[in-house]
Every structure is written in structure tokens, then in C-alpha cells.
ModelCIF file with pLDDT and N, C-alpha, C, O atoms, coordinates in Angstrom:
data_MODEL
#
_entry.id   MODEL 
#
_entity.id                         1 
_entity.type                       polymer 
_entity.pdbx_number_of_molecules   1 
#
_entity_poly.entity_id                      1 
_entity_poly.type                           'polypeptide(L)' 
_entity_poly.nstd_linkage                   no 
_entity_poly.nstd_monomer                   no 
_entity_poly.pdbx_seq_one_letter_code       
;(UNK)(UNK)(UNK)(UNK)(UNK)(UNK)(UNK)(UNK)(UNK)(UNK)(UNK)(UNK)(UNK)(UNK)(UNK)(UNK)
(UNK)(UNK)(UNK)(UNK)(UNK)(UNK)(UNK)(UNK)(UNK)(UNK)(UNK)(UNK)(UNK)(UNK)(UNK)(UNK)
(UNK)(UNK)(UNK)(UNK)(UNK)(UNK)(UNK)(UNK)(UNK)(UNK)(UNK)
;
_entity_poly.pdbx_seq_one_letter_code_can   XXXXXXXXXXXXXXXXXXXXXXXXXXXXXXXXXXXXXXXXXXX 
_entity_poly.pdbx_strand_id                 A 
#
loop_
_entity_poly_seq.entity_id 
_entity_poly_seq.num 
_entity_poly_seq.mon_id 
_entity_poly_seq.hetero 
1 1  UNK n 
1 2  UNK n 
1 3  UNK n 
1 4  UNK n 
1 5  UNK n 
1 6  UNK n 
1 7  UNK n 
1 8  UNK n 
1 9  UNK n 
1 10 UNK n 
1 11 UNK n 
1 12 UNK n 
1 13 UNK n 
1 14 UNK n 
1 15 UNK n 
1 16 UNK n 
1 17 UNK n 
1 18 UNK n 
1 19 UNK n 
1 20 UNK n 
1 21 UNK n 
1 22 UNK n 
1 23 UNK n 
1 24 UNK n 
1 25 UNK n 
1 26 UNK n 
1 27 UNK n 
1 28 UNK n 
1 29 UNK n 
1 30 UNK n 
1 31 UNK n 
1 32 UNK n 
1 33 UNK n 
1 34 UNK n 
1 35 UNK n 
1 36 UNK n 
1 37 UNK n 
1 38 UNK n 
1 39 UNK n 
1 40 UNK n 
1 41 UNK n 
1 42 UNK n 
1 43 UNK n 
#
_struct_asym.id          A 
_struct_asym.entity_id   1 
#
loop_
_ma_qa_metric.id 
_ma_qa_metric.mode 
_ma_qa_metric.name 
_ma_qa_metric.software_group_id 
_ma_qa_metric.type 
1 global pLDDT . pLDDT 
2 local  pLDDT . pLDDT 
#
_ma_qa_metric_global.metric_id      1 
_ma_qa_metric_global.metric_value   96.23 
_ma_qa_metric_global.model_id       1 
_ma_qa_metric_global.ordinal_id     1 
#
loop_
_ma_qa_metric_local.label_asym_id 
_ma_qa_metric_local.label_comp_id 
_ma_qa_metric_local.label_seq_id 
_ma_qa_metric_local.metric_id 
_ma_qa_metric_local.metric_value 
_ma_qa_metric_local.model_id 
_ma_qa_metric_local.ordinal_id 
A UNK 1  2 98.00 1 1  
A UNK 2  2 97.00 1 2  
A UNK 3  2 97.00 1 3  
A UNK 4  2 98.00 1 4  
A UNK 5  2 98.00 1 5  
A UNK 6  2 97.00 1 6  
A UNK 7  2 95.00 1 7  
A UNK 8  2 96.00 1 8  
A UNK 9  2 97.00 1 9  
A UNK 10 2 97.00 1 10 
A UNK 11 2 96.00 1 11 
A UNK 12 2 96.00 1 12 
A UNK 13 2 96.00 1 13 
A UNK 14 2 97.00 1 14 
A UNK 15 2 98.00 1 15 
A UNK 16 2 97.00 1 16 
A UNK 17 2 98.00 1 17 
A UNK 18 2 98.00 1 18 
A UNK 19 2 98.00 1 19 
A UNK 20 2 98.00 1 20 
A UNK 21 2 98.00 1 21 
A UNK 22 2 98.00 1 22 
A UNK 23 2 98.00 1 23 
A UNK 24 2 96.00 1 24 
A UNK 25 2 94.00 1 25 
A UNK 26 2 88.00 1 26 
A UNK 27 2 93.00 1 27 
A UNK 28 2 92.00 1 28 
A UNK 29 2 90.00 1 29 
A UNK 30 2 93.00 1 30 
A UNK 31 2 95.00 1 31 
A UNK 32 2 96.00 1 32 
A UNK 33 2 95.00 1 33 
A UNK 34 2 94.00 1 34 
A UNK 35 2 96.00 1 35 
A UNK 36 2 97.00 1 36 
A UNK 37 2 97.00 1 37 
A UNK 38 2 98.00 1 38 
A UNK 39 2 98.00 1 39 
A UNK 40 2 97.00 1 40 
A UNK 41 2 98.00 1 41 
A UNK 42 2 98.00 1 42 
A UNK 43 2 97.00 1 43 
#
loop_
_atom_site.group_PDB 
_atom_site.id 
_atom_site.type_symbol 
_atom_site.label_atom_id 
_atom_site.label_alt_id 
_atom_site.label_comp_id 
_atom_site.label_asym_id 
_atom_site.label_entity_id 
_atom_site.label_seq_id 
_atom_site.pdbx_PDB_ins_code 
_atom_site.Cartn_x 
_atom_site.Cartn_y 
_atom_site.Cartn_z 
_atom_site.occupancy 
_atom_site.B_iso_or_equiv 
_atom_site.pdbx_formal_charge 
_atom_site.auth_seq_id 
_atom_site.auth_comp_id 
_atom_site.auth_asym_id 
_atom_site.auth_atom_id 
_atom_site.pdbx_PDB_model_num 
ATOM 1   N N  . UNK A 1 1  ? 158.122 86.662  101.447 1.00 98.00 ? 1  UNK A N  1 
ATOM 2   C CA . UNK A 1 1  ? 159.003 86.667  100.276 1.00 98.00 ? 1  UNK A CA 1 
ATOM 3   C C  . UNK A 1 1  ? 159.854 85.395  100.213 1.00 98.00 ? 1  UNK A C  1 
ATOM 4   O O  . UNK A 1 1  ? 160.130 84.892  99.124  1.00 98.00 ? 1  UNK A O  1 
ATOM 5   N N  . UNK A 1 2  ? 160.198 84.962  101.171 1.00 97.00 ? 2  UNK A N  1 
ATOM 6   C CA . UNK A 1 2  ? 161.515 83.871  101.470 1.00 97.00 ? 2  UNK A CA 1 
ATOM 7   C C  . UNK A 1 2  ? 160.726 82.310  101.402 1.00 97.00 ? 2  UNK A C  1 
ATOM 8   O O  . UNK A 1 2  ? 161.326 81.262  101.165 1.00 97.00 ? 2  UNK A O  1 
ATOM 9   N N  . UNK A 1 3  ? 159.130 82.434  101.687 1.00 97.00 ? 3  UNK A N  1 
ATOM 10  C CA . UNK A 1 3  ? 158.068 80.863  101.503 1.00 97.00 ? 3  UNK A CA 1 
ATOM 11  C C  . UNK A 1 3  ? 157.053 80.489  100.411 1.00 97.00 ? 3  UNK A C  1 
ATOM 12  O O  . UNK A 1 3  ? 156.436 79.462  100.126 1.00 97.00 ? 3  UNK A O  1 
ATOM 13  N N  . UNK A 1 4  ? 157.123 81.654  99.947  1.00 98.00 ? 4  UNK A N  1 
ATOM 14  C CA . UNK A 1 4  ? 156.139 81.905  98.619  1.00 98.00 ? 4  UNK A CA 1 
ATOM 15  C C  . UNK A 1 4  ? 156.895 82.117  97.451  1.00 98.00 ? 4  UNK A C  1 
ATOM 16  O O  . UNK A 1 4  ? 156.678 81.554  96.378  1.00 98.00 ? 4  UNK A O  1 
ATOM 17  N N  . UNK A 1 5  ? 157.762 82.915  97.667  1.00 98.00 ? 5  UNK A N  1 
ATOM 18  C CA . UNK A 1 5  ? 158.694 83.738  96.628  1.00 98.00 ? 5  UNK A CA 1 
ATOM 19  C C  . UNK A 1 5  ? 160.086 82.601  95.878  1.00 98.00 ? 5  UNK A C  1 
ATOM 20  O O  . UNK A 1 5  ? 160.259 82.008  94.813  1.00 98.00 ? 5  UNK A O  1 
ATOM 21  N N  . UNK A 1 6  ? 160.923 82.800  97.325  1.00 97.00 ? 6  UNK A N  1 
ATOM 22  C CA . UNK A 1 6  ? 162.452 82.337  97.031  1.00 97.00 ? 6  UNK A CA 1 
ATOM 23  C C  . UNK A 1 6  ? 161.851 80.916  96.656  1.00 97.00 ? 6  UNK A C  1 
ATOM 24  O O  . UNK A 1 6  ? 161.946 80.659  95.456  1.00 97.00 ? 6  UNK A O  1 
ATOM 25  N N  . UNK A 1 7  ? 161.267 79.965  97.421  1.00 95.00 ? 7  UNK A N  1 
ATOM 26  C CA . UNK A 1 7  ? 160.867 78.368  96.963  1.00 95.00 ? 7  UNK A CA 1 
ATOM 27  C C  . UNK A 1 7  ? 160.268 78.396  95.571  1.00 95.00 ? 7  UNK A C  1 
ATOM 28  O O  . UNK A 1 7  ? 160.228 77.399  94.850  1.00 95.00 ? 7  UNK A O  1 
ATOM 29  N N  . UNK A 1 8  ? 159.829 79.524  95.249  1.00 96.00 ? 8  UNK A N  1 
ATOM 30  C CA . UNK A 1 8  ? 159.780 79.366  93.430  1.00 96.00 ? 8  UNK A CA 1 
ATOM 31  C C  . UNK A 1 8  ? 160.477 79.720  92.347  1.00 96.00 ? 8  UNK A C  1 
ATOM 32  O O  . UNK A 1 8  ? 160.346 79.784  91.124  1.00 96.00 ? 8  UNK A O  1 
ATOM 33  N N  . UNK A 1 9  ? 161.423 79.975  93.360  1.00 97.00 ? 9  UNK A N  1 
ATOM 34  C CA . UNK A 1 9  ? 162.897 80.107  92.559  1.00 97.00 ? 9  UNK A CA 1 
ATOM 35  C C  . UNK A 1 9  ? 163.021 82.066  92.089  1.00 97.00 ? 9  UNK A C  1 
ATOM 36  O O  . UNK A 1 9  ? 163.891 82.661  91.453  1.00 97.00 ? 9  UNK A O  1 
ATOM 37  N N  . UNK A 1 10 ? 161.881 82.515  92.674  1.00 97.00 ? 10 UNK A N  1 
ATOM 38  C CA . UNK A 1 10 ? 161.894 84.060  92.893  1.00 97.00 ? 10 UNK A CA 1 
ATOM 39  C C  . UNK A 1 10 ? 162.595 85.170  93.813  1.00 97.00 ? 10 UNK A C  1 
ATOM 40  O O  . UNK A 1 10 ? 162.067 86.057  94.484  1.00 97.00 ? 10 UNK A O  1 
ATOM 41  N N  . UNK A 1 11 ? 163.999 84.836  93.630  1.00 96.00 ? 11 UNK A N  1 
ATOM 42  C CA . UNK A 1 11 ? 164.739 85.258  94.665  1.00 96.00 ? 11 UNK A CA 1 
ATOM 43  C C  . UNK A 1 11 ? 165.165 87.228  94.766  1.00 96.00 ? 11 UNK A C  1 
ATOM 44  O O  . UNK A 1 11 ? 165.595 87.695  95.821  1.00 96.00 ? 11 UNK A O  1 
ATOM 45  N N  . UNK A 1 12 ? 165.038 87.742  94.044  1.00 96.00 ? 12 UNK A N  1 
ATOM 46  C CA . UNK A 1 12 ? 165.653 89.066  93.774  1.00 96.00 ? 12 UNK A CA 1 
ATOM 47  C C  . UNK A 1 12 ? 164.216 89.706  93.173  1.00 96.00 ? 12 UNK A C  1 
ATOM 48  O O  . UNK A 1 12 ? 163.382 89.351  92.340  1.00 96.00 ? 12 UNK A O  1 
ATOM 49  N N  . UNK A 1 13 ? 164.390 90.748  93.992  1.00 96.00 ? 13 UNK A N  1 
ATOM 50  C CA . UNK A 1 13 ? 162.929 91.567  93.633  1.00 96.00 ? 13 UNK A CA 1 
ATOM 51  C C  . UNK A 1 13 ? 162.555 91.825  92.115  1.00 96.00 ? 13 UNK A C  1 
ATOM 52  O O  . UNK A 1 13 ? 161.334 91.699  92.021  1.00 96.00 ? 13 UNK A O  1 
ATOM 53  N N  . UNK A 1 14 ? 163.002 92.070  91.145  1.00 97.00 ? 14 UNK A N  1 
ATOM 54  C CA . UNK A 1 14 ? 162.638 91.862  90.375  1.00 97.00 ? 14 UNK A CA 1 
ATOM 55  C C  . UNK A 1 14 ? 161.823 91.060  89.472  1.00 97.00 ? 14 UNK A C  1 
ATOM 56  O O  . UNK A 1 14 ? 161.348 91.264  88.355  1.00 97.00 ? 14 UNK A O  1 
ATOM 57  N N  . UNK A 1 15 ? 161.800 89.923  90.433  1.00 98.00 ? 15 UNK A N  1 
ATOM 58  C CA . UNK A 1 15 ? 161.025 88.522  90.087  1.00 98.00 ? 15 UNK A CA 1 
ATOM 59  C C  . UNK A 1 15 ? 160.200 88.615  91.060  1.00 98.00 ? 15 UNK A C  1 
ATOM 60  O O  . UNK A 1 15 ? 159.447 87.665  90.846  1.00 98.00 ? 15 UNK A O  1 
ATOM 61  N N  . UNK A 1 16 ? 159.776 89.217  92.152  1.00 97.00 ? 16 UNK A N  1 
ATOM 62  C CA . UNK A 1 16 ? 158.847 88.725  92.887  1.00 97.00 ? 16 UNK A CA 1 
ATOM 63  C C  . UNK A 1 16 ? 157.320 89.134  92.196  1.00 97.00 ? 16 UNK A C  1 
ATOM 64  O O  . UNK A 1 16 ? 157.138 90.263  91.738  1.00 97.00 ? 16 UNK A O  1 
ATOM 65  N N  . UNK A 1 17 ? 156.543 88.370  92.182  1.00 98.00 ? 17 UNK A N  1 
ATOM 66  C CA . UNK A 1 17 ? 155.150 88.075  91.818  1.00 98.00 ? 17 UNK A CA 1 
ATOM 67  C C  . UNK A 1 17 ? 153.627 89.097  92.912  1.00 98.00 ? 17 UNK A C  1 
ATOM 68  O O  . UNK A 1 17 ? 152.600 89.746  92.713  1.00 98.00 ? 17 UNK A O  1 
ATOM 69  N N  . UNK A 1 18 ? 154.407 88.641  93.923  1.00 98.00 ? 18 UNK A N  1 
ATOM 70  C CA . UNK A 1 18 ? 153.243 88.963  94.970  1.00 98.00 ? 18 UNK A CA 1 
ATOM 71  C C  . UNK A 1 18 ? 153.006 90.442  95.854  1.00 98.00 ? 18 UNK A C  1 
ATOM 72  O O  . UNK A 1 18 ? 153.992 91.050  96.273  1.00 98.00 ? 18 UNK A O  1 
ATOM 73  N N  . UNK A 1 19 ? 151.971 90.821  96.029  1.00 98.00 ? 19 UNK A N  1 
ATOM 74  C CA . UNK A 1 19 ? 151.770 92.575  96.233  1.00 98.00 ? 19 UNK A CA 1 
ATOM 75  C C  . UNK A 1 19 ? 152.313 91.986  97.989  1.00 98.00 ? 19 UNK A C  1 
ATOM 76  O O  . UNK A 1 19 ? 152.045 90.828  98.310  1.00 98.00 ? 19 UNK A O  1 
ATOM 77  N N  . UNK A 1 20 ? 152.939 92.763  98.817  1.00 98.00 ? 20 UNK A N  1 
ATOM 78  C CA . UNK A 1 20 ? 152.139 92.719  99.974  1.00 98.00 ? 20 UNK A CA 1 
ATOM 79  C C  . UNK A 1 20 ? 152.226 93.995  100.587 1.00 98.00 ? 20 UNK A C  1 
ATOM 80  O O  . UNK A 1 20 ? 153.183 94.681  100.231 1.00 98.00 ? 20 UNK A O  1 
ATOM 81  N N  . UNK A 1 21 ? 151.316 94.552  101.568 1.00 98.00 ? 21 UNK A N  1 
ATOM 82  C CA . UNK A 1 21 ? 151.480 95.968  101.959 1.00 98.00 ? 21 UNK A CA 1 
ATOM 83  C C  . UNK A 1 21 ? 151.452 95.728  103.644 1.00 98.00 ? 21 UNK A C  1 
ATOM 84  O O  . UNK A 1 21 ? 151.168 94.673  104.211 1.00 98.00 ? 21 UNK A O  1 
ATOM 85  N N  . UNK A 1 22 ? 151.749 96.742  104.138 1.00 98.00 ? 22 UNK A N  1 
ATOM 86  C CA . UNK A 1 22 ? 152.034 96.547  105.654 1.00 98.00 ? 22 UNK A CA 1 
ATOM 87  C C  . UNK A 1 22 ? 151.183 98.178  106.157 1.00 98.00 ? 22 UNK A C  1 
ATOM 88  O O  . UNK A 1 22 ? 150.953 99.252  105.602 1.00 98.00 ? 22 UNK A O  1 
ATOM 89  N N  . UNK A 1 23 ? 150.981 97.697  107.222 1.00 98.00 ? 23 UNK A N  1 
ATOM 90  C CA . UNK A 1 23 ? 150.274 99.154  108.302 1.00 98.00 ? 23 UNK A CA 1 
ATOM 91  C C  . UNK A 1 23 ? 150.676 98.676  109.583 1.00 98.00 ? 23 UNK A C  1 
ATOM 92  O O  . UNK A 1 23 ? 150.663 97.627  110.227 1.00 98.00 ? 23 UNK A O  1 
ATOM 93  N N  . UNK A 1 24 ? 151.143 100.211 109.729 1.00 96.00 ? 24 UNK A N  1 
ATOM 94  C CA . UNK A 1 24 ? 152.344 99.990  111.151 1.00 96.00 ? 24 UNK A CA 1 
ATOM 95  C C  . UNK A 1 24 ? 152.103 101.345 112.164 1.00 96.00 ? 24 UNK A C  1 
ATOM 96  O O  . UNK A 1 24 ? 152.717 102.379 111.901 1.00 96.00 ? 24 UNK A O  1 
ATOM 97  N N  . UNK A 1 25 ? 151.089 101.284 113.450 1.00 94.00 ? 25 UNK A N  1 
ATOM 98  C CA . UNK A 1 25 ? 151.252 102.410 113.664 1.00 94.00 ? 25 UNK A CA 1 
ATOM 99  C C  . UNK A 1 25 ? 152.366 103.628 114.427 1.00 94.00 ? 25 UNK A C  1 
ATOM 100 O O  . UNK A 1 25 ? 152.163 104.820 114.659 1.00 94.00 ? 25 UNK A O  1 
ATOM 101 N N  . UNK A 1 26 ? 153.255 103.003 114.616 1.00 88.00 ? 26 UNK A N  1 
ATOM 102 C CA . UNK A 1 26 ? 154.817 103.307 115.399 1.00 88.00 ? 26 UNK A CA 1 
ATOM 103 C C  . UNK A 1 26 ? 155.254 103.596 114.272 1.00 88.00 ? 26 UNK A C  1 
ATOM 104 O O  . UNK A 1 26 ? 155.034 102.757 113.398 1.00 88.00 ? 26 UNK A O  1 
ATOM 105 N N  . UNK A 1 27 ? 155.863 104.604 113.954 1.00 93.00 ? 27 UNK A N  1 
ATOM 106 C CA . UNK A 1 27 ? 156.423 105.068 112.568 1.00 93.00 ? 27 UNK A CA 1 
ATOM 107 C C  . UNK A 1 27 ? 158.293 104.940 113.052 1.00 93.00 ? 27 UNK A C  1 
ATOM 108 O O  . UNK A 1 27 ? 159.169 105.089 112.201 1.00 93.00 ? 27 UNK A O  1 
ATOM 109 N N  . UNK A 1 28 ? 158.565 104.685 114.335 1.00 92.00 ? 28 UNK A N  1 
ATOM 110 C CA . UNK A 1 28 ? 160.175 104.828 114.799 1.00 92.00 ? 28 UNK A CA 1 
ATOM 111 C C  . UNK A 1 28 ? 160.520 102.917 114.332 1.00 92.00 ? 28 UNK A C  1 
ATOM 112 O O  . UNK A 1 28 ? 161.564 102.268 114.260 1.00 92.00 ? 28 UNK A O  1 
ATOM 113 N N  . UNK A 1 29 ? 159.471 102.664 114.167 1.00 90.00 ? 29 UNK A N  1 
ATOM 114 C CA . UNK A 1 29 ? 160.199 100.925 113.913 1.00 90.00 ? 29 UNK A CA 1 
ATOM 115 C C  . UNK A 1 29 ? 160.864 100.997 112.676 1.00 90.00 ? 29 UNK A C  1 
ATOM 116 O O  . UNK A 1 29 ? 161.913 100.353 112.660 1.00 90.00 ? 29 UNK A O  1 
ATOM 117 N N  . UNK A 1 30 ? 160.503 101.734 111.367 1.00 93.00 ? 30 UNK A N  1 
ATOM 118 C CA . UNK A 1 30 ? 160.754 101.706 110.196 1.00 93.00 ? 30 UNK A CA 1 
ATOM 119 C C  . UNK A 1 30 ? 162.391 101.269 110.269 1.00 93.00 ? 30 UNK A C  1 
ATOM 120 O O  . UNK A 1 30 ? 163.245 101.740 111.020 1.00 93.00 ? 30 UNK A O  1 
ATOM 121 N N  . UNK A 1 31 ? 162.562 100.094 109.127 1.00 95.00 ? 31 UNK A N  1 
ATOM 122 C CA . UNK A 1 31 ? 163.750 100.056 108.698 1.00 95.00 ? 31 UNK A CA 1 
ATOM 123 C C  . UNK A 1 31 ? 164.277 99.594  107.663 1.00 95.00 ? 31 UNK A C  1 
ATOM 124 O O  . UNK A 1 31 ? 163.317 99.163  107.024 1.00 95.00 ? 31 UNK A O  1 
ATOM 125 N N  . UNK A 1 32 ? 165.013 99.443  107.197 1.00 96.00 ? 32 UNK A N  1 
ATOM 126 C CA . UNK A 1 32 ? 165.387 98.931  105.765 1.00 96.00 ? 32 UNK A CA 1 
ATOM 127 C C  . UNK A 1 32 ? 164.366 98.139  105.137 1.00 96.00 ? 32 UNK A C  1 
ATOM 128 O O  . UNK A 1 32 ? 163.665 98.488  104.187 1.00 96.00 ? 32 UNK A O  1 
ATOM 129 N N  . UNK A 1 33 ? 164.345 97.158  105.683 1.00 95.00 ? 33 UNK A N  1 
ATOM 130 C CA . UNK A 1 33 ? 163.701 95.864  105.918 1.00 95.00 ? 33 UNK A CA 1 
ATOM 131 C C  . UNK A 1 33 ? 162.053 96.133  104.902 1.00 95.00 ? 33 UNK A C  1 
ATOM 132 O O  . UNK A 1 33 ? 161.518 95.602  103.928 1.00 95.00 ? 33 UNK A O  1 
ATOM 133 N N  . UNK A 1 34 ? 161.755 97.261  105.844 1.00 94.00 ? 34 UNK A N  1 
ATOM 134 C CA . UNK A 1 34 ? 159.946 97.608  105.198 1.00 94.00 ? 34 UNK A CA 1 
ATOM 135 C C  . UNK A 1 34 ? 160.175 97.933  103.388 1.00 94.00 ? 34 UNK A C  1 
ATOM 136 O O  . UNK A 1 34 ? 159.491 97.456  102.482 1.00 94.00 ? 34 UNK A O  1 
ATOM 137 N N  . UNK A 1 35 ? 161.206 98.770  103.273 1.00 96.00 ? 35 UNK A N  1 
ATOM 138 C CA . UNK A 1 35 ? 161.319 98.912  101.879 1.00 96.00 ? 35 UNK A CA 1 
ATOM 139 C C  . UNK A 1 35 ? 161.679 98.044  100.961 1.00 96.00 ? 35 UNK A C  1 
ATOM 140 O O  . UNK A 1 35 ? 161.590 98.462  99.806  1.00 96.00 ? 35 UNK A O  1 
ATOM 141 N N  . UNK A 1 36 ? 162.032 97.042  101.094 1.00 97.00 ? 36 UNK A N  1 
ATOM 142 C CA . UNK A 1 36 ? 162.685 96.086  100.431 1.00 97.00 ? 36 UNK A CA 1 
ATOM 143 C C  . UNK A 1 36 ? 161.363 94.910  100.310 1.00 97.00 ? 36 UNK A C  1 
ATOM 144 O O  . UNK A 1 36 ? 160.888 94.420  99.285  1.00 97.00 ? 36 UNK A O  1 
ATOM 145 N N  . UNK A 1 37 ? 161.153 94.778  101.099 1.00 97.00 ? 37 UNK A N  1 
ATOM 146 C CA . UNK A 1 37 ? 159.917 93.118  101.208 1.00 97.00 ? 37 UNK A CA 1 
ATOM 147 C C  . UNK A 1 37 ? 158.357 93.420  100.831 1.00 97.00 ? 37 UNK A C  1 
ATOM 148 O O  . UNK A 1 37 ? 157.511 92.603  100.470 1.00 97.00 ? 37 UNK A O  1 
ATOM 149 N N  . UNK A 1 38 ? 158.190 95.141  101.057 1.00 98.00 ? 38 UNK A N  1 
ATOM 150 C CA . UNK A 1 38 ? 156.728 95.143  101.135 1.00 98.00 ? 38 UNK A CA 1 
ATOM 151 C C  . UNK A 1 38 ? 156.643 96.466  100.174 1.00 98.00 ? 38 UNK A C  1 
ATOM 152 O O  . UNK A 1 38 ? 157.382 97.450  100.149 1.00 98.00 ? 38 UNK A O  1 
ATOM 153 N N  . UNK A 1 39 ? 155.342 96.111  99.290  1.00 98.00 ? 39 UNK A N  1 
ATOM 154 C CA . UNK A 1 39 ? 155.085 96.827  98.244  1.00 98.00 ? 39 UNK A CA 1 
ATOM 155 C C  . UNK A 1 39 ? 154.847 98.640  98.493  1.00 98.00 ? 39 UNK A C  1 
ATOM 156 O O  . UNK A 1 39 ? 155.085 99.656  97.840  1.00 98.00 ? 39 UNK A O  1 
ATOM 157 N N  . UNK A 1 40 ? 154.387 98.385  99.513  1.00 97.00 ? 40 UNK A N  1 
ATOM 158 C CA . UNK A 1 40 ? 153.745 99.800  100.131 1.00 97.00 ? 40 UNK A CA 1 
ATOM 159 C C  . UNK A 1 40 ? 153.557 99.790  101.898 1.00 97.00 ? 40 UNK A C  1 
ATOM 160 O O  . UNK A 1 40 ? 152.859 98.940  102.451 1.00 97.00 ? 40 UNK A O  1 
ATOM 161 N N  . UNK A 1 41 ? 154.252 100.807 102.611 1.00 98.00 ? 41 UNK A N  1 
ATOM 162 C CA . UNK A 1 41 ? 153.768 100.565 104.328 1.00 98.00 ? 41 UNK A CA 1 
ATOM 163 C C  . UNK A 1 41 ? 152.734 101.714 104.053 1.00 98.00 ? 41 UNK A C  1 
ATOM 164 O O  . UNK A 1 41 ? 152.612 102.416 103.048 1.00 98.00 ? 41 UNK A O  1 
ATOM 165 N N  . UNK A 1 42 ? 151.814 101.708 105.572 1.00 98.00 ? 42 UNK A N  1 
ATOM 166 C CA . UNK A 1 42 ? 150.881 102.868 105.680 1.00 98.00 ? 42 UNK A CA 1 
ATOM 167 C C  . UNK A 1 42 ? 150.875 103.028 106.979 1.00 98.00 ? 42 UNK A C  1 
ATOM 168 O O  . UNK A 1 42 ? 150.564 102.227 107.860 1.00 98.00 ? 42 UNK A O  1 
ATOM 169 N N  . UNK A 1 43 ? 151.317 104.349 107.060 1.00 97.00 ? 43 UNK A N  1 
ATOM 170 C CA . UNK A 1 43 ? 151.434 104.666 108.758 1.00 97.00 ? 43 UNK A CA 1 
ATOM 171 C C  . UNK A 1 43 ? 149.983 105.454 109.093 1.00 97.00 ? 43 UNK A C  1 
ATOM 172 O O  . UNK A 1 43 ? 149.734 105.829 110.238 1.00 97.00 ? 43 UNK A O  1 
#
């Protein structure tokens, strides 16, 4: 989000352009963080 995104002047989710999804199999890591940056996690 912060090398693709913010450098195109896409700073606030609303503007972001790009899908990305995450798969995580530890479901205790979850944190703010996953909801905010990534379109979809899959445990």
C-alpha cells in the first residue's frame, strides 16, 4: 500500500486501486493491521 499506492499519491483507502489478499495459517497473529491493508485474509 505505502510503494505502489501512497507514491501515487493514493494515500487513504478509499483511493487505493489495488486488490491484495493474504493467507495466514496462525489465526492468533490477526491484527488491526490485516483489516485495513488487505482486501480479504483466508485462514
Amino acid at each position: 500500500r505505502e510503494y505502489l499506492e501512497a507514491w501515487e499519491g493514493r494515500c487513504t483507502p478509499d483511493l487505493w486501486q489495488l486488490r491484495i489478499e493474504g493467507i495466514e495459517i496462525w489465526e492468533a497473529y490477526r491484527n488491526p493491521g490485516w483489516g485495513i491493508y488487505y482486501n480479504h485474509v483466508h485462514i
